[in-house]
Every structure is written in structure tokens, then in C-alpha cells.
Protein backbone atom coordinates (compact mmCIF):
# COMPACT_ATOMS: atom_id res chain seq x y z
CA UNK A 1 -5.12 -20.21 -23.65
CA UNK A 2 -5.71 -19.74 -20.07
CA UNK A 3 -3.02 -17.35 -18.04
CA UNK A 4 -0.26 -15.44 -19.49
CA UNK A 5 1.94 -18.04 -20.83
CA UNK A 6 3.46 -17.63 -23.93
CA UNK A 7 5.77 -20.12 -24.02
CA UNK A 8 6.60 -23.12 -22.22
CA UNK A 9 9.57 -25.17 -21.78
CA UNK A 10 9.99 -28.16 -24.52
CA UNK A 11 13.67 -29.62 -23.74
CA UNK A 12 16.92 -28.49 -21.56
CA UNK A 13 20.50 -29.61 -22.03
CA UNK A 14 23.21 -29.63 -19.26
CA UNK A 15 26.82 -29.99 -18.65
CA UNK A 16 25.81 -32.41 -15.08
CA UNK A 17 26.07 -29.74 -13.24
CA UNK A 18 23.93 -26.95 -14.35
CA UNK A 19 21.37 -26.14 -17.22
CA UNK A 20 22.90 -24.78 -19.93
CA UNK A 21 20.70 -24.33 -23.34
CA UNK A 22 16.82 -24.46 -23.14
CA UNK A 23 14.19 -25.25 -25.72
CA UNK A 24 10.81 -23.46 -25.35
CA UNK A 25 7.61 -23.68 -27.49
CA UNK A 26 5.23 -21.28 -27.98
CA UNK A 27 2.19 -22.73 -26.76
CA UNK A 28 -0.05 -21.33 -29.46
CA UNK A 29 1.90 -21.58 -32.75
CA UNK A 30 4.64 -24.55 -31.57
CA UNK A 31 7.41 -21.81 -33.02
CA UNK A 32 10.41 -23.12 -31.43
CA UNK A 33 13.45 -21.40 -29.91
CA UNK A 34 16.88 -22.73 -28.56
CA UNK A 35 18.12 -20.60 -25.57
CA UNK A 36 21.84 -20.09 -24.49
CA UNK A 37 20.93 -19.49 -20.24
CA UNK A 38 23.23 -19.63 -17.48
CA UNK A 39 20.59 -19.89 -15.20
CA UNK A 40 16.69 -20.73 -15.37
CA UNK A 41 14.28 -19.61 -12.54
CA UNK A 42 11.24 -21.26 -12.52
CA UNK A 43 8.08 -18.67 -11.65
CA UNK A 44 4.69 -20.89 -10.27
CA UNK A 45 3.01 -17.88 -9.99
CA UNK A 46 2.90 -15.02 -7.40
CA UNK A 47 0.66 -14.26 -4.69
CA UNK A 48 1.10 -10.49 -3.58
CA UNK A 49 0.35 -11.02 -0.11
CA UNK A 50 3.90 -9.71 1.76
CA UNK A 51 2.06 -10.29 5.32
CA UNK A 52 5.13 -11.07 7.35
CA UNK A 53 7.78 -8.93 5.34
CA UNK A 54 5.78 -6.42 6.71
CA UNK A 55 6.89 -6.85 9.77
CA UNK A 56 10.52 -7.16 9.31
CA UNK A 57 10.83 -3.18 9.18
CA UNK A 58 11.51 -2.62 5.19
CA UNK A 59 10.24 0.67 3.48
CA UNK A 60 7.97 -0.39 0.93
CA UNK A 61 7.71 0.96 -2.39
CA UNK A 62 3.45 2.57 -2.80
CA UNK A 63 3.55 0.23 -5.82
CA UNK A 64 4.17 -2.77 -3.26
CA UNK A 65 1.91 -1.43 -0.19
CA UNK A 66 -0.37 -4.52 -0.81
């Protein structure tokens, strides 16, 4: 397994509108779980480079200095 993914979407149901139950897999074993959501965000990965919200005058938490 390369990364940090456990799991990994298999199926999603909807109502036409929005996503209501999701089906994951674990990508090792293929154990699979049924999900009740009311939403679903969808993480590609995260670059912690905040470069330009620098700028914008926020106090930064040490843990997010960068």
C-alpha cells in the first residue's frame, strides 16, 4: 500500500440532489462498510505551503508557521 489510505470509496447513493449513503472498501482486506453521510468532502491531498494566507494578516497557530 502506498500513502495513508485505508479505505477507498466503492459505491454512493443519492436522492438527485445530494449524496446520501456511501460504500467504502478497505483497500487491504475488501471489508466493506455502508455509510449514512450528509455530506462527503473529497481530500486529494495537502500541500502545507500557506504562502499567500500569509499575507492576508491572520495569526497563525506555531503548529501552522510553515
Amino acid at each position: 500500500m502506498i500513502g495513508l489510505t485505508t479505505e477507498v470509496i466503492h459505491q454512493y447513493s443519492n436522492n438527485g440532489e445530494t449524496i446520501e449513503q456511501v460504500t467504502i472498501s478497505h483497500v487491504e482486506t475488501d471489508e466493506i462498510q455502508v455509510l449514512n453521510v450528509d455530506a462527503v468532502i473529497v481530500n486529494h491531498g495537502l500541500k502545507s505551503d500557506f504562502g499567500p494566507l500569509r499575507d492576508w494578516g491572520w495569526i497563525w497557530e506555531s503548529s501552522m508557521s510553515g
